[in-house]
C-alpha atoms as a PDB file:
ATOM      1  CA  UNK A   1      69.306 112.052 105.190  1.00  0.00           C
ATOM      2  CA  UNK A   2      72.901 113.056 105.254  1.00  0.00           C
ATOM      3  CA  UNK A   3      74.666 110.472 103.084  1.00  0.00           C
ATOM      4  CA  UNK A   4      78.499 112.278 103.534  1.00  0.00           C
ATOM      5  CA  UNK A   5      80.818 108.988 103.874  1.00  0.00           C
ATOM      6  CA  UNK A   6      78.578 106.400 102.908  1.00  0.00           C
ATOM      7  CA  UNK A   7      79.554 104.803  99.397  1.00  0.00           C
ATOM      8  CA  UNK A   8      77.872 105.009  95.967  1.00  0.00           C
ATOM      9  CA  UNK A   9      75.930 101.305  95.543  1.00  0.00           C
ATOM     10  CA  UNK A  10      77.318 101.702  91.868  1.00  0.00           C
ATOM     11  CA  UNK A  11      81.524 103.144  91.986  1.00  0.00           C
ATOM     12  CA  UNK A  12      81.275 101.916  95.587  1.00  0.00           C
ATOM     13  CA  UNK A  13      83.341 105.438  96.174  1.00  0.00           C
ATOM     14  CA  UNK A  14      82.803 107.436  99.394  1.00  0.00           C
ATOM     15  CA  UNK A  15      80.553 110.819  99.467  1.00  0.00           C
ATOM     16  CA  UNK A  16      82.193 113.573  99.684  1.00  0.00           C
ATOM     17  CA  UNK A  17      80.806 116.578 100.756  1.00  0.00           C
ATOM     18  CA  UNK A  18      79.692 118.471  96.989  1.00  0.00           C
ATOM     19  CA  UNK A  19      78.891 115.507  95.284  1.00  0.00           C
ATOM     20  CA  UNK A  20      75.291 115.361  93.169  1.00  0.00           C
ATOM     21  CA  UNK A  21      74.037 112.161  94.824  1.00  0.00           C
ATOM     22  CA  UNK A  22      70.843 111.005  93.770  1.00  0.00           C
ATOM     23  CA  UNK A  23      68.685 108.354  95.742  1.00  0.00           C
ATOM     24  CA  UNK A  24      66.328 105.633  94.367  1.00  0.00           C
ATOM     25  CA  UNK A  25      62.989 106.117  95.240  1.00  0.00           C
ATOM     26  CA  UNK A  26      62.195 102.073  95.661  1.00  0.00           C
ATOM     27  CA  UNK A  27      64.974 100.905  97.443  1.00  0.00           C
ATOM     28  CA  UNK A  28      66.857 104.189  98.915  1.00  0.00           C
ATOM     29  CA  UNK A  29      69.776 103.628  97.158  1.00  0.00           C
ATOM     30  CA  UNK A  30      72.109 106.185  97.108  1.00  0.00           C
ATOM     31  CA  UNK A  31      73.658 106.712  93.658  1.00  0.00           C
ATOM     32  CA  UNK A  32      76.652 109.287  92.178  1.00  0.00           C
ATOM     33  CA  UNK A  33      73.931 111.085  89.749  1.00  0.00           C
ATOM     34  CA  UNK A  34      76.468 110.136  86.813  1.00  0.00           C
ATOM     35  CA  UNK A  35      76.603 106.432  88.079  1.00  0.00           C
ATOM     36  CA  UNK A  36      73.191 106.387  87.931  1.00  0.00           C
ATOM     37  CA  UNK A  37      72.845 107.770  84.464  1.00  0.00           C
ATOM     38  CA  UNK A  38      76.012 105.543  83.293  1.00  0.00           C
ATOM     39  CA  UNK A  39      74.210 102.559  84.290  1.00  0.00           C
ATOM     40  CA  UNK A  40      70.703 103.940  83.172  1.00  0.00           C
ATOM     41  CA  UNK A  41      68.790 102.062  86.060  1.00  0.00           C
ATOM     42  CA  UNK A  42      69.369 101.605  89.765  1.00  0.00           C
ATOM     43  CA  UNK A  43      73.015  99.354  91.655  1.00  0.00           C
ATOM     44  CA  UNK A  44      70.604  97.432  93.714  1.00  0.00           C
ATOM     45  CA  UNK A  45      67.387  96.734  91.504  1.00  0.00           C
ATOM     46  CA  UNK A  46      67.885  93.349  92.767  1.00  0.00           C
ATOM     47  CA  UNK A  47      65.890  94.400  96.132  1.00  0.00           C
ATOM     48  CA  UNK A  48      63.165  95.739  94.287  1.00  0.00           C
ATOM     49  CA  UNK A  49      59.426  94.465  94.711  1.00  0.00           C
ATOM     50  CA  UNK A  50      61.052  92.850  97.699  1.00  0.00           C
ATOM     51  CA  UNK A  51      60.825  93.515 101.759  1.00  0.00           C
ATOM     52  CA  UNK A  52      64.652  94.140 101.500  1.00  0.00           C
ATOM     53  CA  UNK A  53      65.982  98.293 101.436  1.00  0.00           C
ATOM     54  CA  UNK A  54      69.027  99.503 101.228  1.00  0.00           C
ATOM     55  CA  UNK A  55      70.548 100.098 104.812  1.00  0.00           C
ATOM     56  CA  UNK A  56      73.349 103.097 106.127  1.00  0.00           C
ATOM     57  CA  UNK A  57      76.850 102.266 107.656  1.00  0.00           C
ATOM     58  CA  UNK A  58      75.575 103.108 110.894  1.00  0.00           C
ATOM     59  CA  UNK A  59      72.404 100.485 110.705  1.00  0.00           C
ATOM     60  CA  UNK A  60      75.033  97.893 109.289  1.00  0.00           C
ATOM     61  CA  UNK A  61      76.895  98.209 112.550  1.00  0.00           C
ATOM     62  CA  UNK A  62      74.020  98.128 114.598  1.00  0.00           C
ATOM     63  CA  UNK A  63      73.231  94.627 112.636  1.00  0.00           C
ATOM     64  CA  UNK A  64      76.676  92.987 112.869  1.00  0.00           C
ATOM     65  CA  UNK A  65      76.728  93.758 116.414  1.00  0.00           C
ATOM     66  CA  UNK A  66      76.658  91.233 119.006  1.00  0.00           C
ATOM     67  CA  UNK A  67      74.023  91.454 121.554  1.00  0.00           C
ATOM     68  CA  UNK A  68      75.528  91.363 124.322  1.00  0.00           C
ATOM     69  CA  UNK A  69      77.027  94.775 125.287  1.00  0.00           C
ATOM     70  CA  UNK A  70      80.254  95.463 126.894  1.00  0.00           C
ATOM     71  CA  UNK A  71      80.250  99.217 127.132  1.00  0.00           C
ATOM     72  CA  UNK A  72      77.475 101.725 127.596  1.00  0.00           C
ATOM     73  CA  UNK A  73      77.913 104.638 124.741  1.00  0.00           C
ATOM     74  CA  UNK A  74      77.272 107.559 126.606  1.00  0.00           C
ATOM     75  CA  UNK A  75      74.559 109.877 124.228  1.00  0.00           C
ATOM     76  CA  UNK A  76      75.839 113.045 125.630  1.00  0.00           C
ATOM     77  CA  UNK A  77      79.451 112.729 124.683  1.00  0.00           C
ATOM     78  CA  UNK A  78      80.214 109.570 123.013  1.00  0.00           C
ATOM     79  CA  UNK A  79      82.423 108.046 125.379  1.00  0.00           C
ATOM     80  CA  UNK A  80      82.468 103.896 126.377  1.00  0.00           C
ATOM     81  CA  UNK A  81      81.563 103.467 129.827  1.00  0.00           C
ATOM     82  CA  UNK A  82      81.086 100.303 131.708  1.00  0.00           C
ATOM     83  CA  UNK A  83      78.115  98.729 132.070  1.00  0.00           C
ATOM     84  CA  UNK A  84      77.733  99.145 135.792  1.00  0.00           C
ATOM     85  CA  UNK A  85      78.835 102.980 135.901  1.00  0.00           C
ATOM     86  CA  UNK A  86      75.377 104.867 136.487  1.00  0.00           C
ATOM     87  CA  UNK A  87      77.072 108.102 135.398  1.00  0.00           C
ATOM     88  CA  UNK A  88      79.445 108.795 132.524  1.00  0.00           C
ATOM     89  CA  UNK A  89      82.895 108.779 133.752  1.00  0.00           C
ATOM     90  CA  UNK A  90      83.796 112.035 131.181  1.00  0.00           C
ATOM     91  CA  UNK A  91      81.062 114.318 130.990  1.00  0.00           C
ATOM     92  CA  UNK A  92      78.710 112.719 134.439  1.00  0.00           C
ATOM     93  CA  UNK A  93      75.719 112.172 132.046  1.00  0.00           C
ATOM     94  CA  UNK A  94      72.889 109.982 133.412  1.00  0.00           C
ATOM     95  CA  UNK A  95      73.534 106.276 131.489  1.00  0.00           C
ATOM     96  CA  UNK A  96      70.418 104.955 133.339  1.00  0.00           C
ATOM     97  CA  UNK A  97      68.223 107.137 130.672  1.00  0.00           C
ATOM     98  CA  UNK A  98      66.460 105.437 128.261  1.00  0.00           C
ATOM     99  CA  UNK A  99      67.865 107.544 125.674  1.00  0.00           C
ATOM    100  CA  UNK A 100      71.473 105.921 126.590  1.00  0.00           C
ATOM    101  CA  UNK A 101      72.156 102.415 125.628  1.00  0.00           C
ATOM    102  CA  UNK A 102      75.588 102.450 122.945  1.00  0.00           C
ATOM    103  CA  UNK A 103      77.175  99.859 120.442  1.00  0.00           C
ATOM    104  CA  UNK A 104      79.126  97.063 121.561  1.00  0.00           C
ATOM    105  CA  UNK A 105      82.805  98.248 121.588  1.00  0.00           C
ATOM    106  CA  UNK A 106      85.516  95.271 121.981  1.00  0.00           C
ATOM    107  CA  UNK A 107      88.737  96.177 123.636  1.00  0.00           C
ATOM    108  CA  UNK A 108      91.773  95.554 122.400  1.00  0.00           C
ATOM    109  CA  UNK A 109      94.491  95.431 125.517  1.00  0.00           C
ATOM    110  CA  UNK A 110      91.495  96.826 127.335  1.00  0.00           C
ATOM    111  CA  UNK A 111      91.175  99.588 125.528  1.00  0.00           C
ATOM    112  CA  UNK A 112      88.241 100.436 123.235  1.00  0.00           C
ATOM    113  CA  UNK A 113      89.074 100.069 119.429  1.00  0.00           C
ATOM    114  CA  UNK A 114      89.921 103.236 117.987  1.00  0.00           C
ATOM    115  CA  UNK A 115      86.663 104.406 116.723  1.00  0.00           C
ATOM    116  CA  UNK A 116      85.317 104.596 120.407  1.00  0.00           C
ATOM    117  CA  UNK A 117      81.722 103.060 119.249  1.00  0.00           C
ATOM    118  CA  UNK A 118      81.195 105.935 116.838  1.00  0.00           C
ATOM    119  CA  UNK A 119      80.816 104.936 113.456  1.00  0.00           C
ATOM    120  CA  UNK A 120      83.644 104.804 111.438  1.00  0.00           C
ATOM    121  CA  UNK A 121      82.602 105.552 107.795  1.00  0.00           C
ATOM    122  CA  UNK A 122      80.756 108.811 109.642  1.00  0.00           C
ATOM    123  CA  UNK A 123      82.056 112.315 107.457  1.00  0.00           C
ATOM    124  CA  UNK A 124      84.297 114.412 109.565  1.00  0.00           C
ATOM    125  CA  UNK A 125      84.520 117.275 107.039  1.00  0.00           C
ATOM    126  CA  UNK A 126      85.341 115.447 103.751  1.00  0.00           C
ATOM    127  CA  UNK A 127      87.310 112.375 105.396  1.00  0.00           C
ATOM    128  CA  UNK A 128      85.856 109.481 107.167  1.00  0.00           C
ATOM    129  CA  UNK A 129      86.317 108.950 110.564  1.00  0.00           C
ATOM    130  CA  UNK A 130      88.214 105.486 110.024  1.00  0.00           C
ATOM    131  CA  UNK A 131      90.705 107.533 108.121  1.00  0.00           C
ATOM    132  CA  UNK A 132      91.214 110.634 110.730  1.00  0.00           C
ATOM    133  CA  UNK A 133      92.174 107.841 113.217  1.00  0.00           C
ATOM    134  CA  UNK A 134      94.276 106.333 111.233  1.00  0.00           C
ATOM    135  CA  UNK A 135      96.068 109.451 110.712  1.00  0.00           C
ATOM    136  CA  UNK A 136      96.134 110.562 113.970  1.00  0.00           C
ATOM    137  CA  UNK A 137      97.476 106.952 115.075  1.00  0.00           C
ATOM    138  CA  UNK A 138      98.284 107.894 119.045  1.00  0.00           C
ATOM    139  CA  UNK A 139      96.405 109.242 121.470  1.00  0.00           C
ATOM    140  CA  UNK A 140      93.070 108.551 119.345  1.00  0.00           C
ATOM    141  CA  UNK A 141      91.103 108.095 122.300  1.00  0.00           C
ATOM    142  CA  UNK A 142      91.850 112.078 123.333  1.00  0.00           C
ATOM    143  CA  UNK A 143      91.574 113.315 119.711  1.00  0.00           C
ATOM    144  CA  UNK A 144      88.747 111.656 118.464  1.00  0.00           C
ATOM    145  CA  UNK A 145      85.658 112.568 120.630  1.00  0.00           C
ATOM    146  CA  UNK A 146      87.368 115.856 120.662  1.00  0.00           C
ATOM    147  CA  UNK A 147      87.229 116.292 116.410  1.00  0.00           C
ATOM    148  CA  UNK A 148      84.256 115.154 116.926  1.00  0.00           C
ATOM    149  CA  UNK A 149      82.778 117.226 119.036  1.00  0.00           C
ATOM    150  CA  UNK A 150      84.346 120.405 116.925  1.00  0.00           C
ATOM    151  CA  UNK A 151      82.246 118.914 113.695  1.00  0.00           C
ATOM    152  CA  UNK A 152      78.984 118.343 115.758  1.00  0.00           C
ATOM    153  CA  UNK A 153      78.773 121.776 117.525  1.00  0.00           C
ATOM    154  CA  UNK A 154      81.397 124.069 115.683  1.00  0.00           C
ATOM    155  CA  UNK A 155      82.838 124.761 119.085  1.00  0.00           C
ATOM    156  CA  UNK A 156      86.895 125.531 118.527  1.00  0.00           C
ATOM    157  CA  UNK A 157      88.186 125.563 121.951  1.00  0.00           C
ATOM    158  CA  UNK A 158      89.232 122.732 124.122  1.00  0.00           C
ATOM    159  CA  UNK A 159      92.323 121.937 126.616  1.00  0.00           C
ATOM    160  CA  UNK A 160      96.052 121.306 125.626  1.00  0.00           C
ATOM    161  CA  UNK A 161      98.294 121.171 128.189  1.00  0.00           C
ATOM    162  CA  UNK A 162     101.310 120.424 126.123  1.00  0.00           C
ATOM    163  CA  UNK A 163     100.458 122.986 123.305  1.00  0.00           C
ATOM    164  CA  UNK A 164     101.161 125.696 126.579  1.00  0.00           C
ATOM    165  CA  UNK A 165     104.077 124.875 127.721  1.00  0.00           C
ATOM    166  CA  UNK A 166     106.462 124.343 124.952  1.00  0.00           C
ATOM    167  CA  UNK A 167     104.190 124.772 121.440  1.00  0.00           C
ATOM    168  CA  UNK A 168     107.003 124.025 118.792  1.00  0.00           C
ATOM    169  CA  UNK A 169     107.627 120.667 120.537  1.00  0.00           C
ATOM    170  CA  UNK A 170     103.745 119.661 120.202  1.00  0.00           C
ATOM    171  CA  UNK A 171     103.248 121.013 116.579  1.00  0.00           C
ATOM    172  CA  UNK A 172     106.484 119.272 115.475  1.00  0.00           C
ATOM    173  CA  UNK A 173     105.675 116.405 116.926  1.00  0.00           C
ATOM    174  CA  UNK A 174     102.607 116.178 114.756  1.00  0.00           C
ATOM    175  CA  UNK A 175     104.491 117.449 111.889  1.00  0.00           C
ATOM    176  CA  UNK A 176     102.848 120.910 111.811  1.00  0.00           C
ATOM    177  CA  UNK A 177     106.056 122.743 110.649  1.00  0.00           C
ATOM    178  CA  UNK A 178     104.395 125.994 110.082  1.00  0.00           C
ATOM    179  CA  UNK A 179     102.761 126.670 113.683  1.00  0.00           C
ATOM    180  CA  UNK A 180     106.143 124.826 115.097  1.00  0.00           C
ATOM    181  CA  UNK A 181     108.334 127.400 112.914  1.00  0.00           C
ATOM    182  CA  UNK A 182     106.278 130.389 114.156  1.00  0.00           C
ATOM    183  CA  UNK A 183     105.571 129.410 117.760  1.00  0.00           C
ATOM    184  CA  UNK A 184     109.019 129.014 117.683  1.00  0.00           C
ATOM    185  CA  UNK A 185     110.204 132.188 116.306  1.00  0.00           C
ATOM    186  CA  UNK A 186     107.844 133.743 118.736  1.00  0.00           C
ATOM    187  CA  UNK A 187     108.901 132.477 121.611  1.00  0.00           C
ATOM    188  CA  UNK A 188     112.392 132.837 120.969  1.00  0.00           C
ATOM    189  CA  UNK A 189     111.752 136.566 120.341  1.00  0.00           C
ATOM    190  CA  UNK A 190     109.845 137.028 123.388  1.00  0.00           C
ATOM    191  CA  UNK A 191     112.425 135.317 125.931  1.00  0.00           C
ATOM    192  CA  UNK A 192     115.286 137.532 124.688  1.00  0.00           C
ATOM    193  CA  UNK A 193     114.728 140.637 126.685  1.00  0.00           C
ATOM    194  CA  UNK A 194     114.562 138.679 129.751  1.00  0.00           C
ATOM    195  CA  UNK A 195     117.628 136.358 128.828  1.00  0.00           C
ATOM    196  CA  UNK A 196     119.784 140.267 128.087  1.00  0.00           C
ATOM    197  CA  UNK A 197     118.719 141.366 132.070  1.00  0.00           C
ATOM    198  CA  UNK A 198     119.838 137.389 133.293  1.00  0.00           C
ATOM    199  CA  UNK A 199     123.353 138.475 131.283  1.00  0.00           C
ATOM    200  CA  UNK A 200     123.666 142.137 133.218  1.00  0.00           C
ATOM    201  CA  UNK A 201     122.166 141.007 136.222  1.00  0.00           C
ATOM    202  CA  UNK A 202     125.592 139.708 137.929  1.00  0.00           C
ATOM    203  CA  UNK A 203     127.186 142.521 136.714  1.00  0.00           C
ATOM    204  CA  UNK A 204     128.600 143.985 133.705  1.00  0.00           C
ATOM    205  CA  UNK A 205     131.829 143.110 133.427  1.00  0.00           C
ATOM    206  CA  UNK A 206     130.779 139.439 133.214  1.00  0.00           C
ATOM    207  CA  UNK A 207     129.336 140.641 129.783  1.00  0.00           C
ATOM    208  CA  UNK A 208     132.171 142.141 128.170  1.00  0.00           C
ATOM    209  CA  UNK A 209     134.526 139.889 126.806  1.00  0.00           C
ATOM    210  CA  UNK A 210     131.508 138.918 124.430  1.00  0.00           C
ATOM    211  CA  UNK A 211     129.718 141.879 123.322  1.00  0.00           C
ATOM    212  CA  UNK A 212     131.184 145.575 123.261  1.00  0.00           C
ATOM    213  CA  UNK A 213     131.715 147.153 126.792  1.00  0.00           C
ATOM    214  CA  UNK A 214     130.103 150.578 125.723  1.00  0.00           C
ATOM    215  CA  UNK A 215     127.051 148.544 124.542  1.00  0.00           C
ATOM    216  CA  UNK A 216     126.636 146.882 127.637  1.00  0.00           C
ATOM    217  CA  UNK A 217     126.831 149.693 130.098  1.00  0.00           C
ATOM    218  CA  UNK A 218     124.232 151.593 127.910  1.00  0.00           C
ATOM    219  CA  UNK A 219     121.929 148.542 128.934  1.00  0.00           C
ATOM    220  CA  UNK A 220     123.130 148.757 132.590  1.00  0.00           C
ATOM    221  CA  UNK A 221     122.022 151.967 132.646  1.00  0.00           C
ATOM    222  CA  UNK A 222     118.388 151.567 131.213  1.00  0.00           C
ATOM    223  CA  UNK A 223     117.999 148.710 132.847  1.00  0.00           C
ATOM    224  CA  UNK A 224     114.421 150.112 134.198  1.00  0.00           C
ATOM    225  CA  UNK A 225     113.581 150.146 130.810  1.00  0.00           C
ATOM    226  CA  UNK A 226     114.605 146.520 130.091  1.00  0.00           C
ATOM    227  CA  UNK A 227     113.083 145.797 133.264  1.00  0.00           C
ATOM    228  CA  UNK A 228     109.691 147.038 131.781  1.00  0.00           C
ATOM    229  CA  UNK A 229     110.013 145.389 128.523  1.00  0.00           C
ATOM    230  CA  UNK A 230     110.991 141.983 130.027  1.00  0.00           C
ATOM    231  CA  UNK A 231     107.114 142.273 131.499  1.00  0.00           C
ATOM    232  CA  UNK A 232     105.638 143.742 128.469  1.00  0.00           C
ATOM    233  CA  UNK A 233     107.423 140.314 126.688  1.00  0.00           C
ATOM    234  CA  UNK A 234     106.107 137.777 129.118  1.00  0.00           C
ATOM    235  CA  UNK A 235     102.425 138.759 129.127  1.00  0.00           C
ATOM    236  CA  UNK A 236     102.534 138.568 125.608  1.00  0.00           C
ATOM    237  CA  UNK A 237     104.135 135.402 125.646  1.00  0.00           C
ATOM    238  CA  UNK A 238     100.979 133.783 128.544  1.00  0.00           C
ATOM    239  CA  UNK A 239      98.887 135.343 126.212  1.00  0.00           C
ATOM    240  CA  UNK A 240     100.343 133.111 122.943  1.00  0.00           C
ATOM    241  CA  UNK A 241     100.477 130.208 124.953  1.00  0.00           C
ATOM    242  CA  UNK A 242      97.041 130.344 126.352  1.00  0.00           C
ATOM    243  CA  UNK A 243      95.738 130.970 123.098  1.00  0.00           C
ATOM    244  CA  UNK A 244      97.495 127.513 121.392  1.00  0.00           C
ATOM    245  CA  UNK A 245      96.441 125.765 124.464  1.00  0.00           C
ATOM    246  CA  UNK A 246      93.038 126.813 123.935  1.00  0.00           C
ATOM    247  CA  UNK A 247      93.387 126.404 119.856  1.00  0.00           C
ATOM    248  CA  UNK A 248      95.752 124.231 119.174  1.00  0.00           C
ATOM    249  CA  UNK A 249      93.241 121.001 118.753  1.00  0.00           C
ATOM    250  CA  UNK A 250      91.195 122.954 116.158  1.00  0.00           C
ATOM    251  CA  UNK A 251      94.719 123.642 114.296  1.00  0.00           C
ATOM    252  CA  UNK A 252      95.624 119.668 114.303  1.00  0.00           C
ATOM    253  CA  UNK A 253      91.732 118.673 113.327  1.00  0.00           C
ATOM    254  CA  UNK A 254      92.276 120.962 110.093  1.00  0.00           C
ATOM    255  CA  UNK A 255      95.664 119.580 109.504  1.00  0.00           C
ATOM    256  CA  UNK A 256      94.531 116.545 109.509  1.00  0.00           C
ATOM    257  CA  UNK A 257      91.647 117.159 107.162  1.00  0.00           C
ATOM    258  CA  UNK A 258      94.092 119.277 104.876  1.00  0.00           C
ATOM    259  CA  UNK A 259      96.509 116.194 104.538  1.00  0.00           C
ATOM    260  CA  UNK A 260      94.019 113.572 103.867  1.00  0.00           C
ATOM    261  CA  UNK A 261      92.519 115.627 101.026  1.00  0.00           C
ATOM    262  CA  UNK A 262      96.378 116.069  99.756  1.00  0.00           C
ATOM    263  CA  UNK A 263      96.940 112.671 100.162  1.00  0.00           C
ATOM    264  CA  UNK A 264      93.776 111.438  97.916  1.00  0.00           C
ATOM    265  CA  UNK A 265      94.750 113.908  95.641  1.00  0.00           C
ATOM    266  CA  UNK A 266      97.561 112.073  95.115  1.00  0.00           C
ATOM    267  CA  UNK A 267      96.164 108.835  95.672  1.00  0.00           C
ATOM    268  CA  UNK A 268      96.389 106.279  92.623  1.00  0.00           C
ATOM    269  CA  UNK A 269      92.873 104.790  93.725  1.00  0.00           C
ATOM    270  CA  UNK A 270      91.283 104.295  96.949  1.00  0.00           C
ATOM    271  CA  UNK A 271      93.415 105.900  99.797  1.00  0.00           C
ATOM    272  CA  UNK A 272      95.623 102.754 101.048  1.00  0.00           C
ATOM    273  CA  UNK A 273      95.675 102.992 105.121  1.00  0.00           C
ATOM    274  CA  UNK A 274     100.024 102.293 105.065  1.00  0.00           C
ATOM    275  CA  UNK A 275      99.702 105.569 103.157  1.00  0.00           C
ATOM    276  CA  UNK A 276      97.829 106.889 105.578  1.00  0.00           C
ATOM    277  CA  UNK A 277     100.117 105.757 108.857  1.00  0.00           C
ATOM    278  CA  UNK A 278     102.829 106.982 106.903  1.00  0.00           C
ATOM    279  CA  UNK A 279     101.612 110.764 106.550  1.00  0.00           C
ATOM    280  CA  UNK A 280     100.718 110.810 110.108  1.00  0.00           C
ATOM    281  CA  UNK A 281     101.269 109.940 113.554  1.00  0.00           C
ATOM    282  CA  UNK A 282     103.903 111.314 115.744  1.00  0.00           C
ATOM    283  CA  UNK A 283     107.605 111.677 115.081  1.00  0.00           C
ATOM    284  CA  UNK A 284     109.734 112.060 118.164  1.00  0.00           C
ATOM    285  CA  UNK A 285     112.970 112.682 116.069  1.00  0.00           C
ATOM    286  CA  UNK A 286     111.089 116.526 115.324  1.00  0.00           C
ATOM    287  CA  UNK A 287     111.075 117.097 118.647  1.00  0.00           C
ATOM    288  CA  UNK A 288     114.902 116.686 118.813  1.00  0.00           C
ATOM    289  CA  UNK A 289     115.211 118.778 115.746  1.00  0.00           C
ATOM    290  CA  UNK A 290     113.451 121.804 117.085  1.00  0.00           C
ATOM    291  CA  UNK A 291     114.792 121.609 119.659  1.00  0.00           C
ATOM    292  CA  UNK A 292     118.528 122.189 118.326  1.00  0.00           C
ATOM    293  CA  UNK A 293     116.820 124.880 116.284  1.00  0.00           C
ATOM    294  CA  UNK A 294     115.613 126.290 119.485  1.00  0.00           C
ATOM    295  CA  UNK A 295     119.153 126.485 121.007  1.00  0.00           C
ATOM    296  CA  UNK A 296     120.676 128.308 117.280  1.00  0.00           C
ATOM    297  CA  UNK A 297     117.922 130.697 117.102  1.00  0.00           C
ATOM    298  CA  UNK A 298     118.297 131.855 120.700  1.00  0.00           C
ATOM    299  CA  UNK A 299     122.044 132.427 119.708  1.00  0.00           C
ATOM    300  CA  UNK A 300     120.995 134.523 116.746  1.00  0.00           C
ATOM    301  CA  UNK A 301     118.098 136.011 118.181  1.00  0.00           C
ATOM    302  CA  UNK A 302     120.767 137.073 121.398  1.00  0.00           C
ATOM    303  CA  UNK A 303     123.265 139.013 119.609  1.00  0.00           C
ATOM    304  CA  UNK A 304     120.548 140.650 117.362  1.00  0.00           C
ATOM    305  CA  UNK A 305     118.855 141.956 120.681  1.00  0.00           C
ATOM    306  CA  UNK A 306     121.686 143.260 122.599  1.00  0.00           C
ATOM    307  CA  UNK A 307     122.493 144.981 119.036  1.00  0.00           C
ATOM    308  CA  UNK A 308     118.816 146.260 118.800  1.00  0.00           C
ATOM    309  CA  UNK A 309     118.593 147.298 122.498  1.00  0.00           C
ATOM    310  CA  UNK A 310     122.068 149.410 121.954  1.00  0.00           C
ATOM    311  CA  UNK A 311     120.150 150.979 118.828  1.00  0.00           C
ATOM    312  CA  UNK A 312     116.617 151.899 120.568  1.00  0.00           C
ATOM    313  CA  UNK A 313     118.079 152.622 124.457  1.00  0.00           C
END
């Protein structure tokens, strides 16, 4: 049995993945293998020569549940459905099958609780579930069966719509500075040969009262060339913005595994979940902020093209 994210019955910490655990053979209890030597003798010895065993996260749910369901767990991909849909409303699995039947789920505003009727304490690479969803705050009910699915099957790709049209704004806005910095840069780059032939197009004198006149007509005149590398440029940049729509999911799942092993690093104690909100989430203000970056980096990124086109044509 895979005990990742269940809790020593001694420290009460949460497995990690790495940890020696070692498991009583009369009651299942799982043990840190230096709890159980600290203490010399089993957490729960209390259950021994009884009926009682030690029980997982996932068969303490099951217990507390109420038995009367308001969702049906679809066993294909995870998602609530209601209980008179006959197929699942993501994936079109059969949810008549005997082999579907999920957790109750209670809404809150209608919408399922953030854990989606998985199981909350379940590992999701060396952080519980509960906390990923607390870090990812918004939108849980996209992200989550999505991480999900990436830790089940290893699969990296899946759809972002947002990550392809404007990356820096959706990796800011999830505080990924690095992939917002460089899908910025890159796209800046990209656009300028195309933003030089928009300058020329109308004409040339247009252009001359702000860079030098002999530059600019030795532009004009290659402007075949320019022509060519404006559509070398823009199937370059399709290609970098297919490939963060396609990846960009896997890049947030690892940032938020990343910062949630930072932030128990750094943790005095159990991870608190305000530290937790704090770290993650969405910050609109970021999206501002890159985009005023955007507009001084084009500006730079301009004059240092029509300079470099002058050099190379």
């Amino acid at each position: 049995m895979n005990f990742i994210g269940e809790k020593c019955a001694a420290c009460g910490e949460v497995f990690a993945e790495g940890d020696d655990i070692v498991v009583c053979p009369e009651c299942g209890s799982p043990h840190h293998r230096a709890c159980y030597k600290a203490e010399n003798k089993c957490a729960n010895s209390a259950l021994h020569g009884t009926d009682e065993s030690w029980h997982s996260s996932a068969e303490k749910l099951r217990e507390e549940e109420n038995s009367e369901k308001k969702f049906v767990i679809c066993s294909a991909c995870h998602f609530p459905n209601s209980l008179d849909a006959e197929n699942c409303v993501r994936c079109g699995a059969d949810l008549t099958s005997d082999e579907n039947g999920g957790e109750e789920d209670e809404p809150v505003f209608g919408v399922p609780r953030p854990y989606l009727g998985f199981n909350p304490e379940e590992d999701m690479g060396g952080s519980p579930l509960r906390d990923v969803a607390d870090f990812v705050r918004t939108n849980t009910i996209y992200y989550i069966p999505i991480f999900k699915r990436m830790k089940d099957t290893g699969r990296s790709i899946s759809f972002n719509l947002i990550s392809f049209i404007f990356p820096p704004v959706y990796f800011a806005n999830r505080r990924m500075w690095f992939w917002a910095l460089l899908s910025l840069i890159v796209t800046v780059l990209l656009s300028m040969p195309l933003a030089v032939s928009y300058l020329i197009a109308d004409g040339i004198e247009s252009s001359y009262t702000i860079f030098p006149a002999e530059l600019i007509q030795k532009i004009y005149d290659n402007r075949h060339t320019l022509s060519m590398l404006v559509d070398v440029c823009n199937v370059a940049d399709m290609l970098i913005r297919i490939t963060f729509c396609l990846f960009s999911n896997k890049l947030y799942y690892r940032f938020v595994l990343k910062s949630l092993r930072r932030l128990r690093a750094h943790s005095e104690g159990e991870l608190r979940r305000e530290e937790i909100f704090a770290a993650g989430g969405v910050r609109i203000l970021n999206t501002l902020l890159v985009a005023v970056m955007s507009l001084a980096m084009t500006f730079v990124a301009m004059y240092a093209t029509y300079l470099l086109l002058g050099f190379i044509l």
